[in-house]
C-alpha atoms as a PDB file:
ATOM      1  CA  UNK A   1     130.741  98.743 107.539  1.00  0.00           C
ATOM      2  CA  UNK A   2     129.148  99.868 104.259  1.00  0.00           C
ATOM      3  CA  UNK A   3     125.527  98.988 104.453  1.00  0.00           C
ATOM      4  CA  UNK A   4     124.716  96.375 101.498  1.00  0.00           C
ATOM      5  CA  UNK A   5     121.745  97.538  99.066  1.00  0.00           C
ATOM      6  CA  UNK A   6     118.820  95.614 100.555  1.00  0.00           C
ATOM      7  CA  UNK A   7     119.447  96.896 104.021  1.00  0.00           C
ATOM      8  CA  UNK A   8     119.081 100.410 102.374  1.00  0.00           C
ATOM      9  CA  UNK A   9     116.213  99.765 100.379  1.00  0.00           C
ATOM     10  CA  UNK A  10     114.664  98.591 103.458  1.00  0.00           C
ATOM     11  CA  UNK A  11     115.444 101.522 104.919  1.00  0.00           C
ATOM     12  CA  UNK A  12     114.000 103.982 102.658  1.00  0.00           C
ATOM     13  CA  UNK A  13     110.490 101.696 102.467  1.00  0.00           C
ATOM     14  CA  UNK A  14     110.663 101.256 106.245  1.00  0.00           C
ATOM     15  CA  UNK A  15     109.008 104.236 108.426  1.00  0.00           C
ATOM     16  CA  UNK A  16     111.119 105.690 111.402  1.00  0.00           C
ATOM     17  CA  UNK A  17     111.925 103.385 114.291  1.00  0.00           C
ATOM     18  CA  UNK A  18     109.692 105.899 116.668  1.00  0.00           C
ATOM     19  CA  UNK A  19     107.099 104.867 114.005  1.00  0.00           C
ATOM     20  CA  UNK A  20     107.548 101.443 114.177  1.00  0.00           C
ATOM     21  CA  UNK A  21     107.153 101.240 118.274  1.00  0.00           C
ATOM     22  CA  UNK A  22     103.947 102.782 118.035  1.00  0.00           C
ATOM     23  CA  UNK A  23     103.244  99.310 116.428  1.00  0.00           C
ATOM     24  CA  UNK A  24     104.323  97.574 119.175  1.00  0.00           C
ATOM     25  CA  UNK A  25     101.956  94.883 120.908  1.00  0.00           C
ATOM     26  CA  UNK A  26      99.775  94.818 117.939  1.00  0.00           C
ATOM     27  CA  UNK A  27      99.112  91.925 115.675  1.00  0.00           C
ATOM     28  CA  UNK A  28      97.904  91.407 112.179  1.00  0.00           C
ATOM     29  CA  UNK A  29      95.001  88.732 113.073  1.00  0.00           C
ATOM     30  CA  UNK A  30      92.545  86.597 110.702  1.00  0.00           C
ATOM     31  CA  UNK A  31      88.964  87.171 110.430  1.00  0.00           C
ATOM     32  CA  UNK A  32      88.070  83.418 109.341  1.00  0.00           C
ATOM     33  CA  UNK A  33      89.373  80.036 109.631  1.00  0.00           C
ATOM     34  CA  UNK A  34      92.442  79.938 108.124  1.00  0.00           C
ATOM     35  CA  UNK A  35      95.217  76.931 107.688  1.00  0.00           C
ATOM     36  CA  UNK A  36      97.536  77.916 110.618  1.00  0.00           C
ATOM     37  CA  UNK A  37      98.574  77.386 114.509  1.00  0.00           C
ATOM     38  CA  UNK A  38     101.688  79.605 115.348  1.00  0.00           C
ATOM     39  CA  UNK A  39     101.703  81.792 118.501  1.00  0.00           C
ATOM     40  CA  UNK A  40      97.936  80.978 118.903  1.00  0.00           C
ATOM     41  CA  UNK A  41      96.899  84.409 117.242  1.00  0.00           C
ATOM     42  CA  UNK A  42      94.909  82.197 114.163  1.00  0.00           C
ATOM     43  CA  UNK A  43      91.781  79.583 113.953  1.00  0.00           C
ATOM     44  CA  UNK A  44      92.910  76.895 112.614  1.00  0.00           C
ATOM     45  CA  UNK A  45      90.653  74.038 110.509  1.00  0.00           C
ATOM     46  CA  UNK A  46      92.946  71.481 111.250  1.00  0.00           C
ATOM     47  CA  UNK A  47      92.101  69.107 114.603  1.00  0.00           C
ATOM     48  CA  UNK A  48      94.649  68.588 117.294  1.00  0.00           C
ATOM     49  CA  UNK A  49      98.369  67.221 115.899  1.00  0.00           C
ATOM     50  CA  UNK A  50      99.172  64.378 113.435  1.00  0.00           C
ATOM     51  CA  UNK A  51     101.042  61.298 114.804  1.00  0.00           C
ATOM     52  CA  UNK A  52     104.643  62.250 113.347  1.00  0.00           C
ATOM     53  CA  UNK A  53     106.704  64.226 115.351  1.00  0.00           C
ATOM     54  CA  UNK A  54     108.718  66.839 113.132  1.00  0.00           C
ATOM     55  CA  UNK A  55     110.435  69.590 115.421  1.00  0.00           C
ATOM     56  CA  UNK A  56     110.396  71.766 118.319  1.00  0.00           C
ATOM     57  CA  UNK A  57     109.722  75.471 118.522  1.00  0.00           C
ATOM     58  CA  UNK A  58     109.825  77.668 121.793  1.00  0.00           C
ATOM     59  CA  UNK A  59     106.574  78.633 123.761  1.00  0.00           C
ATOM     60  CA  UNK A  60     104.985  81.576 122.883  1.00  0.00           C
ATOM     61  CA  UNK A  61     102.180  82.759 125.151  1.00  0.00           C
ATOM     62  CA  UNK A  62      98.921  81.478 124.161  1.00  0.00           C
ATOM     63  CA  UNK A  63     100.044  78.202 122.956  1.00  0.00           C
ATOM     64  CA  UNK A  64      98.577  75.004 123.900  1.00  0.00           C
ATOM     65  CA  UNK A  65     100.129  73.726 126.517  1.00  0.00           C
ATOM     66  CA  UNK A  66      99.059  70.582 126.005  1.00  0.00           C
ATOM     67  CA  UNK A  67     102.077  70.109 123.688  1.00  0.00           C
ATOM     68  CA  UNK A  68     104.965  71.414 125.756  1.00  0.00           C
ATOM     69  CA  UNK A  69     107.591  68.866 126.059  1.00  0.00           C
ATOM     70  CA  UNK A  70     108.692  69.256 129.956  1.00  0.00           C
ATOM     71  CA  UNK A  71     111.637  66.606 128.844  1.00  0.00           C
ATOM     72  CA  UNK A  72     113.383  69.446 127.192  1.00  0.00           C
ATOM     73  CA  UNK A  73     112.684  72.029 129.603  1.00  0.00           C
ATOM     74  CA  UNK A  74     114.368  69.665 132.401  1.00  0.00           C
ATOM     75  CA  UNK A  75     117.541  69.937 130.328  1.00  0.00           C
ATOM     76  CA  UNK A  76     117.434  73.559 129.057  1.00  0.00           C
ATOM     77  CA  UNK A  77     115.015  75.354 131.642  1.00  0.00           C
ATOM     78  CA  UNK A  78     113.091  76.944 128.635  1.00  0.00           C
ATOM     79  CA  UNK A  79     109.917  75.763 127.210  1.00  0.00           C
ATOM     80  CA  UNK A  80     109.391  74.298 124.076  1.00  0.00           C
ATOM     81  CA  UNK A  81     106.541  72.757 122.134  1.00  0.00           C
ATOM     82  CA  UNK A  82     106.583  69.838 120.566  1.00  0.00           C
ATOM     83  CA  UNK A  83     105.609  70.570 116.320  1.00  0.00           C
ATOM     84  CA  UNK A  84     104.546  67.543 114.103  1.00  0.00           C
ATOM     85  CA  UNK A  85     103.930  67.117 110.037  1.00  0.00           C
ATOM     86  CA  UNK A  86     100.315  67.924 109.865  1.00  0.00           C
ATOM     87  CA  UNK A  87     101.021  72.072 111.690  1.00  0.00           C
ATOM     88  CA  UNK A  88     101.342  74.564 108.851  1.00  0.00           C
ATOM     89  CA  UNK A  89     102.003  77.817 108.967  1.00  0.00           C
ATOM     90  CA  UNK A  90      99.664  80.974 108.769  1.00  0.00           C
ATOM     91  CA  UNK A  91     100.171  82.909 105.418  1.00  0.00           C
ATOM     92  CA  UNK A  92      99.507  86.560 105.103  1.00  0.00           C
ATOM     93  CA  UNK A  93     100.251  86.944 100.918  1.00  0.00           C
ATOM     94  CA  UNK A  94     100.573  90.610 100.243  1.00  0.00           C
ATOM     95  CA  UNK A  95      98.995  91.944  96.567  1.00  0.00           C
ATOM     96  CA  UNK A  96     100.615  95.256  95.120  1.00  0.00           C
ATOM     97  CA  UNK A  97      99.220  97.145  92.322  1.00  0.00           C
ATOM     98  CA  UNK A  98     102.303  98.114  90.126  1.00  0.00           C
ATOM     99  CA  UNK A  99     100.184  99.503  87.025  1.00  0.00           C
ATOM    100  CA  UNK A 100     101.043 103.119  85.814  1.00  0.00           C
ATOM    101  CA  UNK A 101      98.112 104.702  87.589  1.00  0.00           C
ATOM    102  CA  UNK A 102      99.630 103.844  90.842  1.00  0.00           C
ATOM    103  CA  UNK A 103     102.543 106.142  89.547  1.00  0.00           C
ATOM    104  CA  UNK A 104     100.140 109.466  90.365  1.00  0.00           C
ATOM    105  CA  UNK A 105     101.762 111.782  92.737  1.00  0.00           C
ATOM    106  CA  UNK A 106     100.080 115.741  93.112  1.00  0.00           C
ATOM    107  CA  UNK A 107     102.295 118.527  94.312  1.00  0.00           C
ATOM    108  CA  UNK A 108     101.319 118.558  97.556  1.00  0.00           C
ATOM    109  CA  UNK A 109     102.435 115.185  98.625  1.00  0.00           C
ATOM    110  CA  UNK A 110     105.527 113.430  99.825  1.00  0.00           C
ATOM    111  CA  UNK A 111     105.002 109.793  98.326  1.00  0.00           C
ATOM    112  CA  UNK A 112     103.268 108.134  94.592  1.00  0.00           C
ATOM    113  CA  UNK A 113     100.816 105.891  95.125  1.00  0.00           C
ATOM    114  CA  UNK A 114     102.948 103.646  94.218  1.00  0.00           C
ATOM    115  CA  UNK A 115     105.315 104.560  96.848  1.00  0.00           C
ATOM    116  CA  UNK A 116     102.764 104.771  99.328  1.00  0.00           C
ATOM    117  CA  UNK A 117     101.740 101.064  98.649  1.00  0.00           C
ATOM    118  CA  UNK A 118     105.181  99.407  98.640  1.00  0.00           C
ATOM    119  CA  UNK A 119     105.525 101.082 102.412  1.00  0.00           C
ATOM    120  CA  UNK A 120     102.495  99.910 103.501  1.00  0.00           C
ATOM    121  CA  UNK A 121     103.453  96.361 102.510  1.00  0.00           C
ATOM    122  CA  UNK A 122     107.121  96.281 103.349  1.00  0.00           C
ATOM    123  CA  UNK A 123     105.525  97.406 106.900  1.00  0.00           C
ATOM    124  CA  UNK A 124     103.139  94.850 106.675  1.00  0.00           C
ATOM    125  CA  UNK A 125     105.813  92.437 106.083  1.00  0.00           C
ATOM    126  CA  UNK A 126     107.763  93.559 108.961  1.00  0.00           C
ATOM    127  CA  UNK A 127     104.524  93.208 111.864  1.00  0.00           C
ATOM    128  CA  UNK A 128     104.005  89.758 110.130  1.00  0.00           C
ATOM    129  CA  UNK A 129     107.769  88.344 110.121  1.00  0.00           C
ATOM    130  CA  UNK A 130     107.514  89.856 113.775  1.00  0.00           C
ATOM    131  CA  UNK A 131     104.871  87.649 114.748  1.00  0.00           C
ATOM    132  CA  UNK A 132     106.481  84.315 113.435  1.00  0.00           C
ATOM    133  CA  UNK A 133     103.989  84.090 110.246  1.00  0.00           C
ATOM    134  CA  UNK A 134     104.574  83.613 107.106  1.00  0.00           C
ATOM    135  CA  UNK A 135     104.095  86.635 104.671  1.00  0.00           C
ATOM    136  CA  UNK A 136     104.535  86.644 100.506  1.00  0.00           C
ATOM    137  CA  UNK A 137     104.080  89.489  97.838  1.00  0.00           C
ATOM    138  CA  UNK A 138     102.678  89.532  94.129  1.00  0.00           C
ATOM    139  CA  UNK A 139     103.353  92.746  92.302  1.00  0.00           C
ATOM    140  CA  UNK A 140     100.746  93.276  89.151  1.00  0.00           C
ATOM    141  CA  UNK A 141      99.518  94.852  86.177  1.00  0.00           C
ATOM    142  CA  UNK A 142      97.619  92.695  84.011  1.00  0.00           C
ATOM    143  CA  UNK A 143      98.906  89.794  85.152  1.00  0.00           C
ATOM    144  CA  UNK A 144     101.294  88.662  88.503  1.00  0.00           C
ATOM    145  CA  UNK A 145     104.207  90.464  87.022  1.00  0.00           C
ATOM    146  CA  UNK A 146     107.018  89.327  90.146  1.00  0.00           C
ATOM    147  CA  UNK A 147     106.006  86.833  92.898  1.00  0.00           C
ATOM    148  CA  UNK A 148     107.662  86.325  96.057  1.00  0.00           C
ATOM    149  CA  UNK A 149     106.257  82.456  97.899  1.00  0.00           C
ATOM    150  CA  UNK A 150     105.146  82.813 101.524  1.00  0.00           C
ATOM    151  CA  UNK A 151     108.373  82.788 103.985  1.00  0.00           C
ATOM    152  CA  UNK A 152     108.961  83.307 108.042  1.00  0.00           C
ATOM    153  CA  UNK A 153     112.580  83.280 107.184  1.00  0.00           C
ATOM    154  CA  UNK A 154     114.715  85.947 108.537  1.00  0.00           C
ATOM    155  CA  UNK A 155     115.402  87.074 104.467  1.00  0.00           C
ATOM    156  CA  UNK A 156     112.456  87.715 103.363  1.00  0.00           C
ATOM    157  CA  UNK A 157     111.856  91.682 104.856  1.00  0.00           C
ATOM    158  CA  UNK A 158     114.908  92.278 102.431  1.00  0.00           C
ATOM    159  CA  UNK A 159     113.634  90.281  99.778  1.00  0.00           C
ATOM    160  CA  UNK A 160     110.596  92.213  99.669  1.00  0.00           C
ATOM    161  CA  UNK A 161     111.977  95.576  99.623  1.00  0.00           C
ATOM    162  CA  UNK A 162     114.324  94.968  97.588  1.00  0.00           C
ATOM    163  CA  UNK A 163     111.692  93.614  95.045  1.00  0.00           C
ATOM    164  CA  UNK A 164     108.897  96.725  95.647  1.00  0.00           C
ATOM    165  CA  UNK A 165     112.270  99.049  95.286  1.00  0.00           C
ATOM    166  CA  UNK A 166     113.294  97.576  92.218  1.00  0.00           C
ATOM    167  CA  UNK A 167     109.514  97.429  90.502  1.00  0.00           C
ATOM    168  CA  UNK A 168     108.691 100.500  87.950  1.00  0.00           C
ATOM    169  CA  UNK A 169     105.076 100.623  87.715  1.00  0.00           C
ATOM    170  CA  UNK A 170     103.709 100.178  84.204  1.00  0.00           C
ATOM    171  CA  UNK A 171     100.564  99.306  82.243  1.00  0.00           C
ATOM    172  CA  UNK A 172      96.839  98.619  82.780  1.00  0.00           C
ATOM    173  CA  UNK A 173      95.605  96.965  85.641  1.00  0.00           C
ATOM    174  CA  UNK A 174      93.623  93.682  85.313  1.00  0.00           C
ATOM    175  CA  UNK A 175      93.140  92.874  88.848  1.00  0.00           C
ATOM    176  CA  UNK A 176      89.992  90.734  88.333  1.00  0.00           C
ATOM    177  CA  UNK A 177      91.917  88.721  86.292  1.00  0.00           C
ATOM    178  CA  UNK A 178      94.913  88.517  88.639  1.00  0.00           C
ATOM    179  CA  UNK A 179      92.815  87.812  91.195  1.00  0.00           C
ATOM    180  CA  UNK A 180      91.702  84.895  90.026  1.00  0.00           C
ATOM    181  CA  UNK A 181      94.998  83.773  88.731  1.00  0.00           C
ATOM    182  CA  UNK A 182      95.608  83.933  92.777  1.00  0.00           C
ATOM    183  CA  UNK A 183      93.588  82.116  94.466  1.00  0.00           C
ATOM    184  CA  UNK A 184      94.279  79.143  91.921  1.00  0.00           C
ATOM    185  CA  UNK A 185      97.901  79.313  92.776  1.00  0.00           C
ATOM    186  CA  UNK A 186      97.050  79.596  96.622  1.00  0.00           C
ATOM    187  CA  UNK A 187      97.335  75.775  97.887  1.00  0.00           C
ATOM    188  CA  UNK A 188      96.143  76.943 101.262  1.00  0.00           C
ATOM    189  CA  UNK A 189      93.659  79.554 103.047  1.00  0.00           C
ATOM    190  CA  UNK A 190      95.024  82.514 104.458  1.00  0.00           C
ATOM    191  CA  UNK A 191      95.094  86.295 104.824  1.00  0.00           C
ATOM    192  CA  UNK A 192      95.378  88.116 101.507  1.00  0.00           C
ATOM    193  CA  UNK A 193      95.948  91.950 101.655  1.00  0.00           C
ATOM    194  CA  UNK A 194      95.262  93.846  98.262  1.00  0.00           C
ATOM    195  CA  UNK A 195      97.137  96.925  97.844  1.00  0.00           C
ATOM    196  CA  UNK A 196      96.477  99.521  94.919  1.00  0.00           C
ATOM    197  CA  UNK A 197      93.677 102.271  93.642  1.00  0.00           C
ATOM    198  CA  UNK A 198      91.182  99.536  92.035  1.00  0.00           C
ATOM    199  CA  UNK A 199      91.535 101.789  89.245  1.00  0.00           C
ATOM    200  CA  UNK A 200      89.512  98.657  86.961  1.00  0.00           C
ATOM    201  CA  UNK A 201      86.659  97.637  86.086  1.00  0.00           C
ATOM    202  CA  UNK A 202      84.917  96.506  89.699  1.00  0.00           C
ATOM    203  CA  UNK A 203      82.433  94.136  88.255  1.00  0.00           C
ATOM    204  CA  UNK A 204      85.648  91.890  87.249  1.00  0.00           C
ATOM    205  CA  UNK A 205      87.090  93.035  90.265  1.00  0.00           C
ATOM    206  CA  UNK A 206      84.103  91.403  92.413  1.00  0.00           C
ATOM    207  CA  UNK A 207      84.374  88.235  90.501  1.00  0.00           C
ATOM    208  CA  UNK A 208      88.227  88.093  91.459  1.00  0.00           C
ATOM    209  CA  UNK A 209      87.247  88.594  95.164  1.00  0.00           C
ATOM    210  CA  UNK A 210      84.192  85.764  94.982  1.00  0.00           C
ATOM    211  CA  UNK A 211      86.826  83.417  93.870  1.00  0.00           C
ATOM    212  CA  UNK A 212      89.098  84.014  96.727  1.00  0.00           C
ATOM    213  CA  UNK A 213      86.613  84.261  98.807  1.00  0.00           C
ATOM    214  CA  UNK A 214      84.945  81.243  97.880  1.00  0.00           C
ATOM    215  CA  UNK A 215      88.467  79.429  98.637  1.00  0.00           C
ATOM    216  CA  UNK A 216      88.298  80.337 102.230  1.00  0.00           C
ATOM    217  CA  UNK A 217      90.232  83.290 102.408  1.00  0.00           C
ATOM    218  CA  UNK A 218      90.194  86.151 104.230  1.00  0.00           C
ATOM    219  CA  UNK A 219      90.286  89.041 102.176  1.00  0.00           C
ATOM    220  CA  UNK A 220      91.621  93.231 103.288  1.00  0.00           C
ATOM    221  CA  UNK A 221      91.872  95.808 100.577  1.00  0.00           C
ATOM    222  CA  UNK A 222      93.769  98.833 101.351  1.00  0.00           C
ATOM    223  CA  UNK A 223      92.445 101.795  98.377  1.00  0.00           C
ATOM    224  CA  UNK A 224      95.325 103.488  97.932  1.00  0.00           C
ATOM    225  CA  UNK A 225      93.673 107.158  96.216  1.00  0.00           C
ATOM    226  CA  UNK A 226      96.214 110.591  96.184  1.00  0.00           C
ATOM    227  CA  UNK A 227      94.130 113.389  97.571  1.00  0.00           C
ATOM    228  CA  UNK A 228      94.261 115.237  94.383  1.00  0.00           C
ATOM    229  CA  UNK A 229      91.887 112.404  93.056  1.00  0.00           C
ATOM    230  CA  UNK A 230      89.233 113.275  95.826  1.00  0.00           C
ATOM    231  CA  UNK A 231      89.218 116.706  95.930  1.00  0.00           C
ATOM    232  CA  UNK A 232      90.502 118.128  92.585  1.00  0.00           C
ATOM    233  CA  UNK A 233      91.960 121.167  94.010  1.00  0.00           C
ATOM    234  CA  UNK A 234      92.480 122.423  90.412  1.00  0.00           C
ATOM    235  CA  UNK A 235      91.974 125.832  89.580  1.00  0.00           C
ATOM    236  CA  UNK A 236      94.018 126.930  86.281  1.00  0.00           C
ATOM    237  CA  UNK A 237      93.342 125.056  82.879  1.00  0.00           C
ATOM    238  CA  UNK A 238      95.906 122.524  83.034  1.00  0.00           C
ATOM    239  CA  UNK A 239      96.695 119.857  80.636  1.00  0.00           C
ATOM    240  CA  UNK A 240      95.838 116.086  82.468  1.00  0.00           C
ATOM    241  CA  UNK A 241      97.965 113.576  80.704  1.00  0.00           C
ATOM    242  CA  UNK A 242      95.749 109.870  81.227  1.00  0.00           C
ATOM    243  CA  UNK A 243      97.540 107.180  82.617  1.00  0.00           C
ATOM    244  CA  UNK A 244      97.340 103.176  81.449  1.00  0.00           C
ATOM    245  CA  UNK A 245      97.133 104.546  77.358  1.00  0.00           C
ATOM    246  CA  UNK A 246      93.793 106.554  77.815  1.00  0.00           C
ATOM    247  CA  UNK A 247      95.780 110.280  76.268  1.00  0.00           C
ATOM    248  CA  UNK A 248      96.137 113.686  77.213  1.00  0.00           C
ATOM    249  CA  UNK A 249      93.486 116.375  77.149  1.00  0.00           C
ATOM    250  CA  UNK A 250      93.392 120.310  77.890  1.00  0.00           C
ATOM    251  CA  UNK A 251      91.055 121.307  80.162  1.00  0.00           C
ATOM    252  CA  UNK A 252      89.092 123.868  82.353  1.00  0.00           C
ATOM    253  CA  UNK A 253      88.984 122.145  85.696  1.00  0.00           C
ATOM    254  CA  UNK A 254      86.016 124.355  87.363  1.00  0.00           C
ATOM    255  CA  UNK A 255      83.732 123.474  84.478  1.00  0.00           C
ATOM    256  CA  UNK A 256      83.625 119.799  85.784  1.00  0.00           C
ATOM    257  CA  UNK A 257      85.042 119.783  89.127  1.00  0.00           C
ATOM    258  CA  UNK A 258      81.464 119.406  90.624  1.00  0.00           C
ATOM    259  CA  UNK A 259      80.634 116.471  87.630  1.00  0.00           C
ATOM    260  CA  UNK A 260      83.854 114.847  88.529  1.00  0.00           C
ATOM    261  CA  UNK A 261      83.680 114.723  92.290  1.00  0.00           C
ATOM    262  CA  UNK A 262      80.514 113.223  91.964  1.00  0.00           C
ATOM    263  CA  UNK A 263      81.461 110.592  89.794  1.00  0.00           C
ATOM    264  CA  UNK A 264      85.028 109.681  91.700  1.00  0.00           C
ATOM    265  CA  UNK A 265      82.322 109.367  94.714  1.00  0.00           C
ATOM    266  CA  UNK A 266      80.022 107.374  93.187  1.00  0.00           C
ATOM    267  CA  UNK A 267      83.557 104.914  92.102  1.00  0.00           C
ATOM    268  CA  UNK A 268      84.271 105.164  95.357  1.00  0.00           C
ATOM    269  CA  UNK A 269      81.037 104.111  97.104  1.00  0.00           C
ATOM    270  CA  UNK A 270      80.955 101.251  94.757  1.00  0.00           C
ATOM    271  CA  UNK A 271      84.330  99.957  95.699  1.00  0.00           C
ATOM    272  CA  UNK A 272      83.034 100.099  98.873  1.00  0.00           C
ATOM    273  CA  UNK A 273      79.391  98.569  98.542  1.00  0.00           C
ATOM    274  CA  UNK A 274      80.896  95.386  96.737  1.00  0.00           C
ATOM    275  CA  UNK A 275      83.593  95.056  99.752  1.00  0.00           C
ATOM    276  CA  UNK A 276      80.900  94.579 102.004  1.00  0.00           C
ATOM    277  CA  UNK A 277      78.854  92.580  99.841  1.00  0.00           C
ATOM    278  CA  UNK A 278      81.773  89.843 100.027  1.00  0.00           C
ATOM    279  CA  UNK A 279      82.183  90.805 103.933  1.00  0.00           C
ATOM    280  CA  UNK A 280      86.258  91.928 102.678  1.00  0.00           C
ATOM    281  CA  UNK A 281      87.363  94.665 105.130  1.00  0.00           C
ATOM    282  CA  UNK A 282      87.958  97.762 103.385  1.00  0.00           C
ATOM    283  CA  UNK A 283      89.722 100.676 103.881  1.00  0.00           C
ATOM    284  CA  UNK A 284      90.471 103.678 102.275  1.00  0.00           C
ATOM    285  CA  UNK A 285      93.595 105.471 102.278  1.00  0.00           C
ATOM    286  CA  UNK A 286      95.037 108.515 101.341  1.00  0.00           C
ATOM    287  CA  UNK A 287      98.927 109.522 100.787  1.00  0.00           C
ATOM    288  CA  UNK A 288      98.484 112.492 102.750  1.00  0.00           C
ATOM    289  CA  UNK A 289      98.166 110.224 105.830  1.00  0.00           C
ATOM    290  CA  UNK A 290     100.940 108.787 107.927  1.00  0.00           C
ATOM    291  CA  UNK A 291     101.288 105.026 106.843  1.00  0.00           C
ATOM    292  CA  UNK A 292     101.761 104.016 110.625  1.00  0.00           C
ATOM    293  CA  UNK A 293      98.017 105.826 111.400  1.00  0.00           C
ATOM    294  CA  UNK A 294      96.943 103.601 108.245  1.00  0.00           C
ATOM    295  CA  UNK A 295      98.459 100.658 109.822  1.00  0.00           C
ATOM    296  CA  UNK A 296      97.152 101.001 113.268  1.00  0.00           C
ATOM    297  CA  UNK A 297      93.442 101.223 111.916  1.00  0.00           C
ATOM    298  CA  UNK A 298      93.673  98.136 109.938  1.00  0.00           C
ATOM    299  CA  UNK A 299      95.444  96.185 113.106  1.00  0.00           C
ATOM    300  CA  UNK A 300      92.336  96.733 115.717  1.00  0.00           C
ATOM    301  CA  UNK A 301      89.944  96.903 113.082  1.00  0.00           C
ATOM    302  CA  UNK A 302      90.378  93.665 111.094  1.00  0.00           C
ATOM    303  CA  UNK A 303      90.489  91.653 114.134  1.00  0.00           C
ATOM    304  CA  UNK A 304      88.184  88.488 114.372  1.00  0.00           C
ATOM    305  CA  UNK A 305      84.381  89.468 115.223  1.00  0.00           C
END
């Protein structure tokens, strides 16, 4: 059968199967309280169940078994749990940068940023479907430029890749801004994972994270930085053409390779310093690192304290 387009954009954001079972067993878990109950893996603020009955789902361990309903197993010898109105679902809502910085790839490495980024997510989205959440994605620039809504549904892997392969990463990046156009349009609390270079101004950036943070979210940011931009392994002069409208510009790299490691250092620290400030988990991440090693820190690192 000819494989249909989303399958194969899937496939070229997905990393190999072998990959993908190192993965196995682990879970993408919440730091904070955060408005869910499935599979037991998340706190949730809400007490007990509301009155109204609304479905059932099948027992997962670690569920309360409190709300089995043994009428149903009699009849079908499986376990299920009774769900009612007031259970919601845990929502991990992925954010992408898709400005043109996050279109830097050196010589010496397989993926762009950008690539990089939409297989960490589309990965991402995989473990969460996996684990019966809820997961949705926001690509931006200097605003939400394409928004998928939160989904467990079978179509939303596909959805996603199919979106991140589809996106062409252009323009400046105002992700202080965009994150505060979030966590307005966020009706409930929940896991949000920020994706890109914070390649912006981080004051604006640190408001953007106090107002999500102030919503009760918990917050991951995954630095996505090429390992050109760390080391500057340039030794010829070499014409550096700016990205997001700042212009080209001939120059010597070993007259300011010491000034400019310094500086990317010092942008780097800070990132850091106002991550932990806000108590958001941060990690940095480099495209010359295998996205399942990146993947495997965050999952038994950003588990709850």
């Amino acid at each position: 059968m000819p494989t249909d387009s989303a399958t194969a954009d899937l496939r070229r954001l997905l990393p190999s199967p072998a990959e993908l079972a190192r993965l196995q067993g682990l879970q993408l878990r919440a730091r904070c309280i955060v408005e869910g109950h499935l599979t037991g893996l998340h706190r949730s603020p809400r007490r007990g169940f509301s009155v109204e009955f609304a479905e059932h789902r099948e027992y997962t361990p670690g569920d309360d078994l409190r709300y089995l309903d043994w009428k149903v197993w009699g009849k079908r010898d499986r376990l299920y749990l009774k769900q009612f109105e007031e259970e919601t679902n845990f929502a991990c809502h992925l954010l992408v940068d898709a400005s043109e910085s996050m279109n830097y790839r050196s010589a010496d490495t397989a993926m762009s940023k950008w690539q990089y980024a939409a297989t960490l997510a589309t990965s991402l989205a995989w473990l969460i479907l996996r684990q019966q959440d809820a997961v949705g994605l926001t690509t931006f620039n200097t605003g939400p430029a394409d928004v998928l809504k939160p989904s467990g549904s079978a179509a939303q892997l596909k959805q996603i890749a199919t979106l991140l392969e589809a996106t062409k990463p252009v323009g400046e990046s105002k992700l202080g801004d965009v994150l505060g156009t979030v966590a307005e349009h966020l009706p409930r609390r929940g896991l949000v994972l920020l994706i890109g270079d914070l390649f912006d101004d981080l004051d604006s950036v640190r408001q953007g994270l106090k107002r999500l943070a102030f919503r009760g979210h918990d917050i991951g940011v995954l630095q996505v930085i090429d390992p050109a931009e760390v080391d500057f392994p340039f030794v010829d002069p070499v014409q550096f053409d700016g990205l997001e409208g700042t212009g080209s510009e001939s120059i010597d790299p070993n007259s300011l390779r010491a000034a400019y490691r310094s500086e990317f250092n010092r942008f780097l620290n800070e990132a850091r310093g106002l991550c932990r400030e806000l108590s958001v988990h941060h990690q940095l991440v480099r495209t010359d690192q295998s996205p399942t090693d990146v993947l495997l820190k965050l999952l038994t690192s950003a588990r709850p304290a």
